[in-house]
PDB file of N, CA and C in Angstrom:
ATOM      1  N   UNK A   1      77.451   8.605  36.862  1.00  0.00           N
ATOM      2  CA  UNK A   1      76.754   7.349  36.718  1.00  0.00           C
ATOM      3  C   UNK A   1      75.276   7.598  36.986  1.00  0.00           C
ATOM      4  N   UNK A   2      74.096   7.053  35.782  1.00  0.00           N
ATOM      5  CA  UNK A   2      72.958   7.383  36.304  1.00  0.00           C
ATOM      6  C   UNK A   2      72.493   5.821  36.657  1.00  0.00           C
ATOM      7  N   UNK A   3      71.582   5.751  37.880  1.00  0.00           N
ATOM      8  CA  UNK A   3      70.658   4.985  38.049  1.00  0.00           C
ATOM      9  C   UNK A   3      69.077   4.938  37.907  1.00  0.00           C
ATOM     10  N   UNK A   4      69.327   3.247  37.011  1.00  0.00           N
ATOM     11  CA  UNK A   4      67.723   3.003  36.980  1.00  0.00           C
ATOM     12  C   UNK A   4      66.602   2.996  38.195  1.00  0.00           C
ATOM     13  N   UNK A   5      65.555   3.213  37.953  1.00  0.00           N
ATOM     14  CA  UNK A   5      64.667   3.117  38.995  1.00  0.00           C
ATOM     15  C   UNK A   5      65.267   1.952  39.895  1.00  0.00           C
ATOM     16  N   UNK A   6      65.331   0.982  39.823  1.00  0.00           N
ATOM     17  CA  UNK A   6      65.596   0.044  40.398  1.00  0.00           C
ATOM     18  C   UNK A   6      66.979  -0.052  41.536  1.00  0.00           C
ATOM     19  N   UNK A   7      67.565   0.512  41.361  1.00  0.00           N
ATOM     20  CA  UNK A   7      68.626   0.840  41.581  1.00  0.00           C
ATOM     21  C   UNK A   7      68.630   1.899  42.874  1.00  0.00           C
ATOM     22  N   UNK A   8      69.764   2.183  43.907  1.00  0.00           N
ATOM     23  CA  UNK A   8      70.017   2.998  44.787  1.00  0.00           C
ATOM     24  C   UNK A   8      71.272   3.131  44.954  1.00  0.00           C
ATOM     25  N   UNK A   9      72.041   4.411  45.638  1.00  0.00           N
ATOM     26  CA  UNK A   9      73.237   4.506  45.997  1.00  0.00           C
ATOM     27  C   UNK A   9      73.329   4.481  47.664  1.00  0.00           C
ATOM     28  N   UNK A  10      74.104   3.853  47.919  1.00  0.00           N
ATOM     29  CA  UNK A  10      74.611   4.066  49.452  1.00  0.00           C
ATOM     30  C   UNK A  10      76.151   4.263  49.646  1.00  0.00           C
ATOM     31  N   UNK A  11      76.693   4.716  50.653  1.00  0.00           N
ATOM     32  CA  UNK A  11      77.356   5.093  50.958  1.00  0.00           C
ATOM     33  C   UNK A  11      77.976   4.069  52.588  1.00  0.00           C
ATOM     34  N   UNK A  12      78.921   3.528  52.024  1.00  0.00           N
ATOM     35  CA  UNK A  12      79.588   2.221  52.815  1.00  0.00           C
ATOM     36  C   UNK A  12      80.912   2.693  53.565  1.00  0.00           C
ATOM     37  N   UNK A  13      81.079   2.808  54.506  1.00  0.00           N
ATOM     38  CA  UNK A  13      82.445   2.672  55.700  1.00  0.00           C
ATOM     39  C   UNK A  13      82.995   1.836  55.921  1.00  0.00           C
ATOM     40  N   UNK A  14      84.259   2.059  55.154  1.00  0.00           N
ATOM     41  CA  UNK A  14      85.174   0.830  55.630  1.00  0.00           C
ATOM     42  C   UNK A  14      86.578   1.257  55.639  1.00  0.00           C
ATOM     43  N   UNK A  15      86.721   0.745  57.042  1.00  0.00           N
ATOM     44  CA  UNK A  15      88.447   1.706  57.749  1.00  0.00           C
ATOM     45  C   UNK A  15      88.535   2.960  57.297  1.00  0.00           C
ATOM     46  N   UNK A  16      87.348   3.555  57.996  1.00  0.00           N
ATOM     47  CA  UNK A  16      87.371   5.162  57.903  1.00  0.00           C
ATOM     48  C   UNK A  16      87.188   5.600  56.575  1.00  0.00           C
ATOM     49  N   UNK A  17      86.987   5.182  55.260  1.00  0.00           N
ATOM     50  CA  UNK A  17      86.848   5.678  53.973  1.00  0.00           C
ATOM     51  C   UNK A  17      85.457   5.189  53.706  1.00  0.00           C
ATOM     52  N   UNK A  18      84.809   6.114  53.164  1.00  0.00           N
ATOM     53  CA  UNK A  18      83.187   6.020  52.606  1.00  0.00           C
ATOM     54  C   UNK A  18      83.489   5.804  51.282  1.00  0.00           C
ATOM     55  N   UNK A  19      83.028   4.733  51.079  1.00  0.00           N
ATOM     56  CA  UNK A  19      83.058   4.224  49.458  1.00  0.00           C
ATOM     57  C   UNK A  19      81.444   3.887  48.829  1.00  0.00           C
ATOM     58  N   UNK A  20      81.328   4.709  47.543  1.00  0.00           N
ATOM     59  CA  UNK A  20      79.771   5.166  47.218  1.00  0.00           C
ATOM     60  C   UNK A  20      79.549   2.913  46.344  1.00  0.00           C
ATOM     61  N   UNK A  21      78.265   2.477  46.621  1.00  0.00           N
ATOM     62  CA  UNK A  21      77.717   1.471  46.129  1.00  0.00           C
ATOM     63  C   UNK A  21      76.525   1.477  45.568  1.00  0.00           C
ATOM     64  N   UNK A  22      76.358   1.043  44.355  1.00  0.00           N
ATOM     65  CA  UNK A  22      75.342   1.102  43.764  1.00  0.00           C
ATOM     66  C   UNK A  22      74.592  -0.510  43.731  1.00  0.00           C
ATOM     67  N   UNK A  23      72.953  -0.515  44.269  1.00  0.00           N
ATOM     68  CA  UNK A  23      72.392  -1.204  44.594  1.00  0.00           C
ATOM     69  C   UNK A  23      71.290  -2.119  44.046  1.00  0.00           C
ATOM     70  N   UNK A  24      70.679  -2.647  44.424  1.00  0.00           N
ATOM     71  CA  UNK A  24      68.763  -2.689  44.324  1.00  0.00           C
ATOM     72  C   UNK A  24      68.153  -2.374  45.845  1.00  0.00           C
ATOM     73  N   UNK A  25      67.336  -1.939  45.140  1.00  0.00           N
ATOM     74  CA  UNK A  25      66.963  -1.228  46.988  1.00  0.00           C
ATOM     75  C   UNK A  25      66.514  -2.555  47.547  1.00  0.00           C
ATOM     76  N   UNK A  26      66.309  -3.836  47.516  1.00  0.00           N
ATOM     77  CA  UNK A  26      66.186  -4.934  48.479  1.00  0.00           C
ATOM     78  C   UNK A  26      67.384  -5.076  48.962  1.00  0.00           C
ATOM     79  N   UNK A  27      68.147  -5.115  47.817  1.00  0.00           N
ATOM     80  CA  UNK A  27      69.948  -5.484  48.381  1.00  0.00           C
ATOM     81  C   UNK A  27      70.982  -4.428  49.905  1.00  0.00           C
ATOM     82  N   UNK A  28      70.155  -3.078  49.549  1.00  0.00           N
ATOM     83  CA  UNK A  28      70.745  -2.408  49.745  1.00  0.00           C
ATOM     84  C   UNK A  28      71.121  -2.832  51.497  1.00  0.00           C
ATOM     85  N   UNK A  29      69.864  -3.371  52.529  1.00  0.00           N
ATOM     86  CA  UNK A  29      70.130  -3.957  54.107  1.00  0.00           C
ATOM     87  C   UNK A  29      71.054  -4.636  54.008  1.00  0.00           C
ATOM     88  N   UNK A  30      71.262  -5.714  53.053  1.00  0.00           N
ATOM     89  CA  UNK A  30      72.371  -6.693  53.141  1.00  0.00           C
ATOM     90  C   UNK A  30      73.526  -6.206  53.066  1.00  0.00           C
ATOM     91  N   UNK A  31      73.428  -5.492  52.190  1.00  0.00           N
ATOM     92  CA  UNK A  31      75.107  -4.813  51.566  1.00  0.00           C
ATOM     93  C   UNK A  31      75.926  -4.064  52.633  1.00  0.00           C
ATOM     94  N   UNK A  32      74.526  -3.263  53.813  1.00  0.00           N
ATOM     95  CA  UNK A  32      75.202  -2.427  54.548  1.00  0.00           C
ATOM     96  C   UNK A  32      75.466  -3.529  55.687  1.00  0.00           C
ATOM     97  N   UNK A  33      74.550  -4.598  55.825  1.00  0.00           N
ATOM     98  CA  UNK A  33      75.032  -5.371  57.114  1.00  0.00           C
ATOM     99  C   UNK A  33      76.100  -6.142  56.787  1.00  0.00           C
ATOM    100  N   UNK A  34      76.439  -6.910  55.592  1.00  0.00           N
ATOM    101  CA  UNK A  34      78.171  -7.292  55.180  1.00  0.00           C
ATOM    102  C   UNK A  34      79.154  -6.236  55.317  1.00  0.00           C
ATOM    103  N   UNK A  35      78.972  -4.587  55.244  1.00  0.00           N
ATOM    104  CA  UNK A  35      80.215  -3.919  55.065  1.00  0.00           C
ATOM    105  C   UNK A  35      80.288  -3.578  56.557  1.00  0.00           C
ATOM    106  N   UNK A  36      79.263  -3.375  57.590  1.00  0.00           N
ATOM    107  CA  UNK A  36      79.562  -3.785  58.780  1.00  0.00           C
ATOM    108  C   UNK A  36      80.541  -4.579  59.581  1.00  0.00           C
ATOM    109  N   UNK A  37      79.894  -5.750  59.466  1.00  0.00           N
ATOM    110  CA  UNK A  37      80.710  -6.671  59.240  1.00  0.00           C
ATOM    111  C   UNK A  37      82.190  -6.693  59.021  1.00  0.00           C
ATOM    112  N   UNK A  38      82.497  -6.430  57.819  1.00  0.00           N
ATOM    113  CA  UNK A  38      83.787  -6.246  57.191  1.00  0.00           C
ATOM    114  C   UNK A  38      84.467  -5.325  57.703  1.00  0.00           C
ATOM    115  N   UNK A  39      83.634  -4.524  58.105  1.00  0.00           N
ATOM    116  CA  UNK A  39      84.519  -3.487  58.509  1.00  0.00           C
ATOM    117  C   UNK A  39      85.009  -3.777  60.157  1.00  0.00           C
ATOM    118  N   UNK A  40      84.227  -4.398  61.016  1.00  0.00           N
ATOM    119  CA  UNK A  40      84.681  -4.846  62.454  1.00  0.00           C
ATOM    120  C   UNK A  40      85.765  -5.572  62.086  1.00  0.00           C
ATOM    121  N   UNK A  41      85.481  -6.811  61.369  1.00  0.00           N
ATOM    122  CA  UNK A  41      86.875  -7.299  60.897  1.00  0.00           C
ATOM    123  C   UNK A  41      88.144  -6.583  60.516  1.00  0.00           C
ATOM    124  N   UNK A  42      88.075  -5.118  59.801  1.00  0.00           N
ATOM    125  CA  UNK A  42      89.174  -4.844  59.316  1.00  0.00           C
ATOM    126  C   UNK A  42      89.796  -4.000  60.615  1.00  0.00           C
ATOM    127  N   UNK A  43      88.853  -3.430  61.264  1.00  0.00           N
ATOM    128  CA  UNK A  43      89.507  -2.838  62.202  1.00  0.00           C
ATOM    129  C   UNK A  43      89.624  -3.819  63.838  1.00  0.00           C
ATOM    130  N   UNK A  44      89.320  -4.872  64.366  1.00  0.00           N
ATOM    131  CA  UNK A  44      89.908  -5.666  65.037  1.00  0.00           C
ATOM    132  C   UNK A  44      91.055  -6.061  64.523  1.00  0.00           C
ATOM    133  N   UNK A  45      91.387  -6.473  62.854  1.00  0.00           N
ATOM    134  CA  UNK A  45      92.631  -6.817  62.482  1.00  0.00           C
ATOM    135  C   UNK A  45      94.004  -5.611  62.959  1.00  0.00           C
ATOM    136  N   UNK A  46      93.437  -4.349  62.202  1.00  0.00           N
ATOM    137  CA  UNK A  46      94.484  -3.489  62.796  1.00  0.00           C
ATOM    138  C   UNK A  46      94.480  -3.042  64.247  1.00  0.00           C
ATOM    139  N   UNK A  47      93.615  -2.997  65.221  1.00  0.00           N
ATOM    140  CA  UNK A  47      93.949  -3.216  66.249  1.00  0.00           C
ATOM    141  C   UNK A  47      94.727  -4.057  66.733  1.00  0.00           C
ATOM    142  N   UNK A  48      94.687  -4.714  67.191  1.00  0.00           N
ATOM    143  CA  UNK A  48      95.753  -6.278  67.270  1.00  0.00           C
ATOM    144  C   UNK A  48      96.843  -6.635  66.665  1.00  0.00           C
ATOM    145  N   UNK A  49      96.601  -6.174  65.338  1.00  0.00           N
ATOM    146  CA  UNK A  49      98.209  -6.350  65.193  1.00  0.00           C
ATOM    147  C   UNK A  49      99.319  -5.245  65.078  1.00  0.00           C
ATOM    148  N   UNK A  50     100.289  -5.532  64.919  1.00  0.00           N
ATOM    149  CA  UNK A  50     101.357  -4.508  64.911  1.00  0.00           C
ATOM    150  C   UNK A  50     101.376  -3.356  63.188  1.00  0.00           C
ATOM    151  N   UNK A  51     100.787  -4.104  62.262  1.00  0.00           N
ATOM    152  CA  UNK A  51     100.897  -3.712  61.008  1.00  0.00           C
ATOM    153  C   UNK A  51      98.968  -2.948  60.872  1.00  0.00           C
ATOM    154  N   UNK A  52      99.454  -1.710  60.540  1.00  0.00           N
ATOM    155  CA  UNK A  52      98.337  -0.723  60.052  1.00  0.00           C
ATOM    156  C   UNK A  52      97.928  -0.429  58.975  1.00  0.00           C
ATOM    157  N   UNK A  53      98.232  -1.459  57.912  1.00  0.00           N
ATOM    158  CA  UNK A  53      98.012  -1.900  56.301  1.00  0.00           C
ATOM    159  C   UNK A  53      96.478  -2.010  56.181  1.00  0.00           C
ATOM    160  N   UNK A  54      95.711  -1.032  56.031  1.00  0.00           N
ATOM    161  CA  UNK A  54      94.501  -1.422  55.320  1.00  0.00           C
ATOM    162  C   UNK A  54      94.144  -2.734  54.669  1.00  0.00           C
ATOM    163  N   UNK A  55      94.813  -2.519  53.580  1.00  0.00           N
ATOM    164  CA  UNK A  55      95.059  -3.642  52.622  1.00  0.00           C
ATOM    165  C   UNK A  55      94.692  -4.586  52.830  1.00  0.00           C
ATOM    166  N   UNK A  56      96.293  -5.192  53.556  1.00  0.00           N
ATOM    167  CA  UNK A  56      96.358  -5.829  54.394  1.00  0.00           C
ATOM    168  C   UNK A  56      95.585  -6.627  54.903  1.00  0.00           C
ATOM    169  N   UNK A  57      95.150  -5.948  56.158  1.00  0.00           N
ATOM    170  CA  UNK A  57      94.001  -5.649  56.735  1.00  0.00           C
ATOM    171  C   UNK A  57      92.568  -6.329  56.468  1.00  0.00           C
ATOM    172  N   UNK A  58      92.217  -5.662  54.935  1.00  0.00           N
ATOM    173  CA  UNK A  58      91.039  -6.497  54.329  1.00  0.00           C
ATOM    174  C   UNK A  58      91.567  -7.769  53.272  1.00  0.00           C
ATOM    175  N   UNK A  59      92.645  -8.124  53.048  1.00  0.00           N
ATOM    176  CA  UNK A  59      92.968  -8.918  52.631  1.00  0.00           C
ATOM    177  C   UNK A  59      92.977 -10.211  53.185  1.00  0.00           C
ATOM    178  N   UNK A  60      92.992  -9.888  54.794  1.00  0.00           N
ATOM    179  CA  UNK A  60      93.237 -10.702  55.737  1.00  0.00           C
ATOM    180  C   UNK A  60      91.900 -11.248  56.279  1.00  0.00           C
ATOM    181  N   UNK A  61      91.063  -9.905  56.543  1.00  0.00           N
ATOM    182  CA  UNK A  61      89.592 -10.003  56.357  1.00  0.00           C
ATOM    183  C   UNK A  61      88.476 -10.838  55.251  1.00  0.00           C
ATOM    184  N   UNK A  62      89.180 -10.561  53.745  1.00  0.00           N
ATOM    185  CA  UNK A  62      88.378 -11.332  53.324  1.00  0.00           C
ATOM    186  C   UNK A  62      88.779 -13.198  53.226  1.00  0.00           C
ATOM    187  N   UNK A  63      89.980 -13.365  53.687  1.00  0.00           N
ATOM    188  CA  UNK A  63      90.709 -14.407  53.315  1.00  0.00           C
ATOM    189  C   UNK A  63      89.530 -15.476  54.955  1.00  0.00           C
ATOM    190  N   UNK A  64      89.743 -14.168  55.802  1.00  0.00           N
ATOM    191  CA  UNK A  64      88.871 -15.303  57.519  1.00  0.00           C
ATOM    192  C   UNK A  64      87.209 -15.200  56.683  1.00  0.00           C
ATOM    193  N   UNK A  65      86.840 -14.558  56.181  1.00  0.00           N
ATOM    194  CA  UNK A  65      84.883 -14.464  55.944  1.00  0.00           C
ATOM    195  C   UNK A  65      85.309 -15.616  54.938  1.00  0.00           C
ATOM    196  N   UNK A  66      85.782 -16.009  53.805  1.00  0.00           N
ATOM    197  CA  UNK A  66      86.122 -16.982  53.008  1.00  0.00           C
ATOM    198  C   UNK A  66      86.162 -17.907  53.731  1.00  0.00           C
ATOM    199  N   UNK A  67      86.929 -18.457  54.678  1.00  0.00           N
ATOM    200  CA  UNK A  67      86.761 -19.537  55.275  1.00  0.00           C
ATOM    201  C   UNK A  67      85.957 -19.814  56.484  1.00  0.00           C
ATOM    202  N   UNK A  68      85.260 -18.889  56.455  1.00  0.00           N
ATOM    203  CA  UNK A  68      83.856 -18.847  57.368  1.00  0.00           C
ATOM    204  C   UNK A  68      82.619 -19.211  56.513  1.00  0.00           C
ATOM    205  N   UNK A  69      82.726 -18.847  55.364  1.00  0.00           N
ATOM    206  CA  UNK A  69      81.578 -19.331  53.738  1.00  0.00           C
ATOM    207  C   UNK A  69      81.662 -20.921  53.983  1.00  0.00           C
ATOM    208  N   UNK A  70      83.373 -21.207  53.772  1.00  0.00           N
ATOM    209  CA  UNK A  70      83.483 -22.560  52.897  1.00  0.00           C
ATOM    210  C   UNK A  70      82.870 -23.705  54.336  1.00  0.00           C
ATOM    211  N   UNK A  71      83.604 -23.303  55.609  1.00  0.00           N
ATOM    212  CA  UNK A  71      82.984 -23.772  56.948  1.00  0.00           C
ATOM    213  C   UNK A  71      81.683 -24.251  56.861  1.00  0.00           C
ATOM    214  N   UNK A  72      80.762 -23.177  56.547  1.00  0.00           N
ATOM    215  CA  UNK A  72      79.250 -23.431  56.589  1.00  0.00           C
ATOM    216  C   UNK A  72      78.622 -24.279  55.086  1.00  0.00           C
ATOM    217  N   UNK A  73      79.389 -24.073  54.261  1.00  0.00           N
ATOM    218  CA  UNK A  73      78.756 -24.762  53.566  1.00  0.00           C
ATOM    219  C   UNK A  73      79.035 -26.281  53.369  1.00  0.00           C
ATOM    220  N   UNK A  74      80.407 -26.466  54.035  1.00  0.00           N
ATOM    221  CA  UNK A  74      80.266 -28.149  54.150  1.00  0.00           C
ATOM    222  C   UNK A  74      79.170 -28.316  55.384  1.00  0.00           C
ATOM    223  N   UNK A  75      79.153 -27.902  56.071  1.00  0.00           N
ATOM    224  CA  UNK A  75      78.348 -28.238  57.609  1.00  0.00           C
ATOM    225  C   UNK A  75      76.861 -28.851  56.952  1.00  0.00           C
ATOM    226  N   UNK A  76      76.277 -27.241  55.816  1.00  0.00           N
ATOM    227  CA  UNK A  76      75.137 -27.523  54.997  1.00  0.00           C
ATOM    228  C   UNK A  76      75.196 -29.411  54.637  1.00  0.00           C
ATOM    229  N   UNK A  77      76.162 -29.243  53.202  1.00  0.00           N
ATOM    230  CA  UNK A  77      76.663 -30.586  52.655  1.00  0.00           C
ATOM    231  C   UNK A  77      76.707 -31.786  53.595  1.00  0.00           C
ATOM    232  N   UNK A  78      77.333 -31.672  54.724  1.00  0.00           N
ATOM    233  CA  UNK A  78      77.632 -32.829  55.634  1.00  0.00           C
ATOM    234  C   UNK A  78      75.935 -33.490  56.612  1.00  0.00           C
ATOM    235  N   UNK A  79      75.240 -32.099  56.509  1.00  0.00           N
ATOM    236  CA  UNK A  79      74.119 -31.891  57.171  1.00  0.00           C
ATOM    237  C   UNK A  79      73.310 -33.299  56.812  1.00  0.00           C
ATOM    238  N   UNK A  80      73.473 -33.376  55.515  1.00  0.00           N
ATOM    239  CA  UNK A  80      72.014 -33.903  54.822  1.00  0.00           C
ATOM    240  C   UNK A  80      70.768 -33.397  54.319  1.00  0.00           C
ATOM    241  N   UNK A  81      70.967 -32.445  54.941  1.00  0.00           N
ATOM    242  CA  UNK A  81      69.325 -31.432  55.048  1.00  0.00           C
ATOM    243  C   UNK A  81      69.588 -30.727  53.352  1.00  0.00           C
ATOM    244  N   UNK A  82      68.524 -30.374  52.670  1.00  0.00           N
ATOM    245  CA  UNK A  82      68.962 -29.894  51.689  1.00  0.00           C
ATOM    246  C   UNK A  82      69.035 -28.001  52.158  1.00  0.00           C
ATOM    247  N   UNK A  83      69.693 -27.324  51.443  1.00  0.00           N
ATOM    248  CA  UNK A  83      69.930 -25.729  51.750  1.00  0.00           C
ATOM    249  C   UNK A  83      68.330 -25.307  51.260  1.00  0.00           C
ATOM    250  N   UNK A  84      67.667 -24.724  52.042  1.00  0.00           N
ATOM    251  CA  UNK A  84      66.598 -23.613  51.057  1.00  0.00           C
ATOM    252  C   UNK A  84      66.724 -22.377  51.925  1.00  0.00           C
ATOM    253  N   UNK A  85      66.124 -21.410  50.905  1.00  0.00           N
ATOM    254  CA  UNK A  85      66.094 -20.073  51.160  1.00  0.00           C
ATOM    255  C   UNK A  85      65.296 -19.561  51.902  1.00  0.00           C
ATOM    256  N   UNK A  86      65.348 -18.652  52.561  1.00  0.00           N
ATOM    257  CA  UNK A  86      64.034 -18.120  53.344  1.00  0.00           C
ATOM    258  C   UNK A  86      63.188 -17.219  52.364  1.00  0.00           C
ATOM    259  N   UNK A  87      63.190 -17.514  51.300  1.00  0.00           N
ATOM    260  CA  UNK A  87      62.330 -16.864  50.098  1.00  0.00           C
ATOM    261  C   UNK A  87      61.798 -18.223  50.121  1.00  0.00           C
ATOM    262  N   UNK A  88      62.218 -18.974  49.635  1.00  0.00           N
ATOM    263  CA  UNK A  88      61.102 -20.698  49.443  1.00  0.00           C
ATOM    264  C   UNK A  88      60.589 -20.707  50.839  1.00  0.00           C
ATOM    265  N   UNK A  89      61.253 -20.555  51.793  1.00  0.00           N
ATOM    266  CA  UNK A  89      59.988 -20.642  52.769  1.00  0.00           C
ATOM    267  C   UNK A  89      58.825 -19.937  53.401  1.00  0.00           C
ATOM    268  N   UNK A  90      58.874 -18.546  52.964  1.00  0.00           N
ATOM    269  CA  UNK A  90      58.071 -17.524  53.033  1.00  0.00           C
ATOM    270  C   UNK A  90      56.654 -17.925  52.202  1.00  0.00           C
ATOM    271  N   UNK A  91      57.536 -18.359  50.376  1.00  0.00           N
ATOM    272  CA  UNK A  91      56.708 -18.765  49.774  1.00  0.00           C
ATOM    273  C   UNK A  91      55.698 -19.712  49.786  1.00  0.00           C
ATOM    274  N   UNK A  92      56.682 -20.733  50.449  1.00  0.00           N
ATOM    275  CA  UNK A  92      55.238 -22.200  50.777  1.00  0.00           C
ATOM    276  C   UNK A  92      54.635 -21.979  52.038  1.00  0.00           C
ATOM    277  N   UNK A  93      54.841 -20.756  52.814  1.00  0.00           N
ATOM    278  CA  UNK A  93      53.954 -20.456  53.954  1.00  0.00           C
ATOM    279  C   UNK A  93      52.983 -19.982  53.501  1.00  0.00           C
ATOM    280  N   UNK A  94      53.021 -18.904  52.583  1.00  0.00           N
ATOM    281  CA  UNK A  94      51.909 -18.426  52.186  1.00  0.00           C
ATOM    282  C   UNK A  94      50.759 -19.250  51.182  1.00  0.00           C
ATOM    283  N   UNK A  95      51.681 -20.230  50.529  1.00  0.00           N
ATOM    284  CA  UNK A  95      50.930 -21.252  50.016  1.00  0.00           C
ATOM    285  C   UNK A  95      49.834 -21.596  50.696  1.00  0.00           C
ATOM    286  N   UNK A  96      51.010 -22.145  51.723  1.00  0.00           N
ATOM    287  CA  UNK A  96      50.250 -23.198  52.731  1.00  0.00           C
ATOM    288  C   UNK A  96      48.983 -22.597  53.425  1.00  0.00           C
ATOM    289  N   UNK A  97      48.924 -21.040  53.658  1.00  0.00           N
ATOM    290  CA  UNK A  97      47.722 -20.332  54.077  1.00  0.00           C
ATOM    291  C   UNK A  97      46.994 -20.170  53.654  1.00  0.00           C
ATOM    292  N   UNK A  98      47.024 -20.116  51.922  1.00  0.00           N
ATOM    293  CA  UNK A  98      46.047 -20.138  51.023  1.00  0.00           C
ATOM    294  C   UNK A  98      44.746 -21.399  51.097  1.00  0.00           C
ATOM    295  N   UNK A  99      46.089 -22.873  51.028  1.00  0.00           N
ATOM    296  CA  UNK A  99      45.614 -23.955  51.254  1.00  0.00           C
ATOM    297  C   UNK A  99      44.331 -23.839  52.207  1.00  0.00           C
ATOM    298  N   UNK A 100      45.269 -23.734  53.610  1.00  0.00           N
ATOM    299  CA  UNK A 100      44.326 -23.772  54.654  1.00  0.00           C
ATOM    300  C   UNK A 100      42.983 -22.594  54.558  1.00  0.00           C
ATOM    301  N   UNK A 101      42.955 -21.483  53.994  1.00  0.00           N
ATOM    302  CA  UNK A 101      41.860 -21.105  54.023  1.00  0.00           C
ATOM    303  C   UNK A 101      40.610 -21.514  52.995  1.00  0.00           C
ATOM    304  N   UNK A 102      41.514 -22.180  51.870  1.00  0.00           N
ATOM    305  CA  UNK A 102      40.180 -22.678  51.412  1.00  0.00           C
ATOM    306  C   UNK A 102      39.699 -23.958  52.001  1.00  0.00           C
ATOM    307  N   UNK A 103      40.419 -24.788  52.577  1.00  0.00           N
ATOM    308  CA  UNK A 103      39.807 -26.084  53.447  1.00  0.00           C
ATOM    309  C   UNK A 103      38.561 -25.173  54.559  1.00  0.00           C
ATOM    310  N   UNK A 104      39.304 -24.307  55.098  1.00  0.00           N
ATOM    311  CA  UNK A 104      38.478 -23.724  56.411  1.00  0.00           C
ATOM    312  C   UNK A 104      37.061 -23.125  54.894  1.00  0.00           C
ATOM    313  N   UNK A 105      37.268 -22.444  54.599  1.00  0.00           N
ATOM    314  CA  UNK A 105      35.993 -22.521  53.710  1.00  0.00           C
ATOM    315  C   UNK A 105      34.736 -23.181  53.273  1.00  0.00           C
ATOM    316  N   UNK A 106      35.931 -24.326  52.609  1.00  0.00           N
ATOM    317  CA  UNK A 106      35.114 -25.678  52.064  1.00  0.00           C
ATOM    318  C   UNK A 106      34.580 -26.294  53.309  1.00  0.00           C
ATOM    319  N   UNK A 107      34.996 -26.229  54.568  1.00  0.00           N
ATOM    320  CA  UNK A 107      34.073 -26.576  55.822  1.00  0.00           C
ATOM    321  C   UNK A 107      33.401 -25.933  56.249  1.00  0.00           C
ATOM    322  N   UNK A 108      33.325 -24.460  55.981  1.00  0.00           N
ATOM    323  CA  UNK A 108      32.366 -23.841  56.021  1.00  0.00           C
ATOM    324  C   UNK A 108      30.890 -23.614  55.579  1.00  0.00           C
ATOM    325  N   UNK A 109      31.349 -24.239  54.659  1.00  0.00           N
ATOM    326  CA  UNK A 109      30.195 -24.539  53.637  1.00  0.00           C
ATOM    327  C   UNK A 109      29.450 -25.687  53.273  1.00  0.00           C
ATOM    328  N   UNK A 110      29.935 -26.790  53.814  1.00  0.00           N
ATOM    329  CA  UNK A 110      29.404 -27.846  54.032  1.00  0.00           C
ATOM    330  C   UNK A 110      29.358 -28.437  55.004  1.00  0.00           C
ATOM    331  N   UNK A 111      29.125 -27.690  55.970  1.00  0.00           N
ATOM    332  CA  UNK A 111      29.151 -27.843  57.729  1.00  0.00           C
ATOM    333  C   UNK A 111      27.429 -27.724  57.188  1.00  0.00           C
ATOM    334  N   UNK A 112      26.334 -28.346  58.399  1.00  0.00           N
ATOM    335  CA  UNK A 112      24.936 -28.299  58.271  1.00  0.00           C
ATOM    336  C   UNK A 112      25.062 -27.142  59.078  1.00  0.00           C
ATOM    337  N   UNK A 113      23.597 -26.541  59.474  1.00  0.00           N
ATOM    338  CA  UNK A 113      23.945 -24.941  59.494  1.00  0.00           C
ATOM    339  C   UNK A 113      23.519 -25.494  61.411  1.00  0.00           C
ATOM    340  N   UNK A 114      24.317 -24.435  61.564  1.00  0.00           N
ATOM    341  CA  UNK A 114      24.072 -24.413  63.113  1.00  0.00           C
ATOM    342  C   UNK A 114      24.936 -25.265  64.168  1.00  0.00           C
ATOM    343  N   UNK A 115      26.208 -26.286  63.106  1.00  0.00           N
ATOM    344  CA  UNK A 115      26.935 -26.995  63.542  1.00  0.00           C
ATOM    345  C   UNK A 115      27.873 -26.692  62.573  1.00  0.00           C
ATOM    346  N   UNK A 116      29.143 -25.622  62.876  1.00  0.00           N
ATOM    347  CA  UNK A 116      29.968 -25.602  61.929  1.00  0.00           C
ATOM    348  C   UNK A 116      30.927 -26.058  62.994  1.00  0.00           C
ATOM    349  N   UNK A 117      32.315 -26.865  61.941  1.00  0.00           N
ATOM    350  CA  UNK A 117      33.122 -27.620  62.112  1.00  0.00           C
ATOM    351  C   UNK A 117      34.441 -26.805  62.218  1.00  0.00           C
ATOM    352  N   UNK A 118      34.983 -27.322  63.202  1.00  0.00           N
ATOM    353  CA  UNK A 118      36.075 -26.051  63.333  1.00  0.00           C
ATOM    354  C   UNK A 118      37.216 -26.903  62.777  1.00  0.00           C
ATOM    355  N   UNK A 119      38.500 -26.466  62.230  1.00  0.00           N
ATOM    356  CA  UNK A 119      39.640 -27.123  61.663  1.00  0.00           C
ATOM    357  C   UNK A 119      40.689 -27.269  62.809  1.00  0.00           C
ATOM    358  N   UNK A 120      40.484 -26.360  63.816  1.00  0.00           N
ATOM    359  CA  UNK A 120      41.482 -26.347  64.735  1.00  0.00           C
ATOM    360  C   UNK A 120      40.723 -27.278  65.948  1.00  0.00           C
ATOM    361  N   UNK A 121      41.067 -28.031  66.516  1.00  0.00           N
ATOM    362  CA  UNK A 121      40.737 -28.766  68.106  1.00  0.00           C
ATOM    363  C   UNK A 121      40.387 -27.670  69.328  1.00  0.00           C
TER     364      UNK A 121
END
């Protein structure tokens, strides 16, 4: 398999087997902190119980993270609040800094000289 620039391979642990994943290198933190994840799950499952079914195991695993998804997203729904991303909010921060530096500007510049106006108290 070749990969595009864009693209990366990692190498994921889960119940002792390294299974190769192909990525985007932004994706790639997430991917390893879900198979983390997944993987505490699969192995607390076989700890604890009597049955040493992998499978099993992650079957059981993905069936509890599934209803840990659906959990949070009524909570979202029930919330009122609408869901945004921490990409939209990164984004209108930086907006918002833009904003503010051209106000601090535009007072800069029409402050009389020797009395400039500060934006902050």
């Amino acid at each position: 398999m070749s990969l595009n620039e864009s693209q990366t391979r990692i190498d994921i642990e889960l119940a002792g087997q390294k299974i190769p994943f192909v990525t985007s290198a932004e994706n790639a933190h997430k991917l390893k902190e879900a198979a983390t994840a997944v993987n505490e799950q699969i192995m607390q499952i076989t700890a604890t119980s009597g049955n040493r079914s992998i499978e099993r195991a992650a079957l059981m695993t993905a069936i509890k993270l599934a209803g840990e998804v659906i959990d949070l997203k009524k909570q979202v729904a029930n919330s009122g609040a609408p869901a945004v991303s921490y990409e939209l909010v990164e984004t209108l921060a930086n907006k918002l800094s833009v904003i503010e530096q051209s106000v601090d500007n535009a007072l800069f510049t029409l402050s009389l000289p020797g009395t400039p106006r500060s934006i902050v108290p």
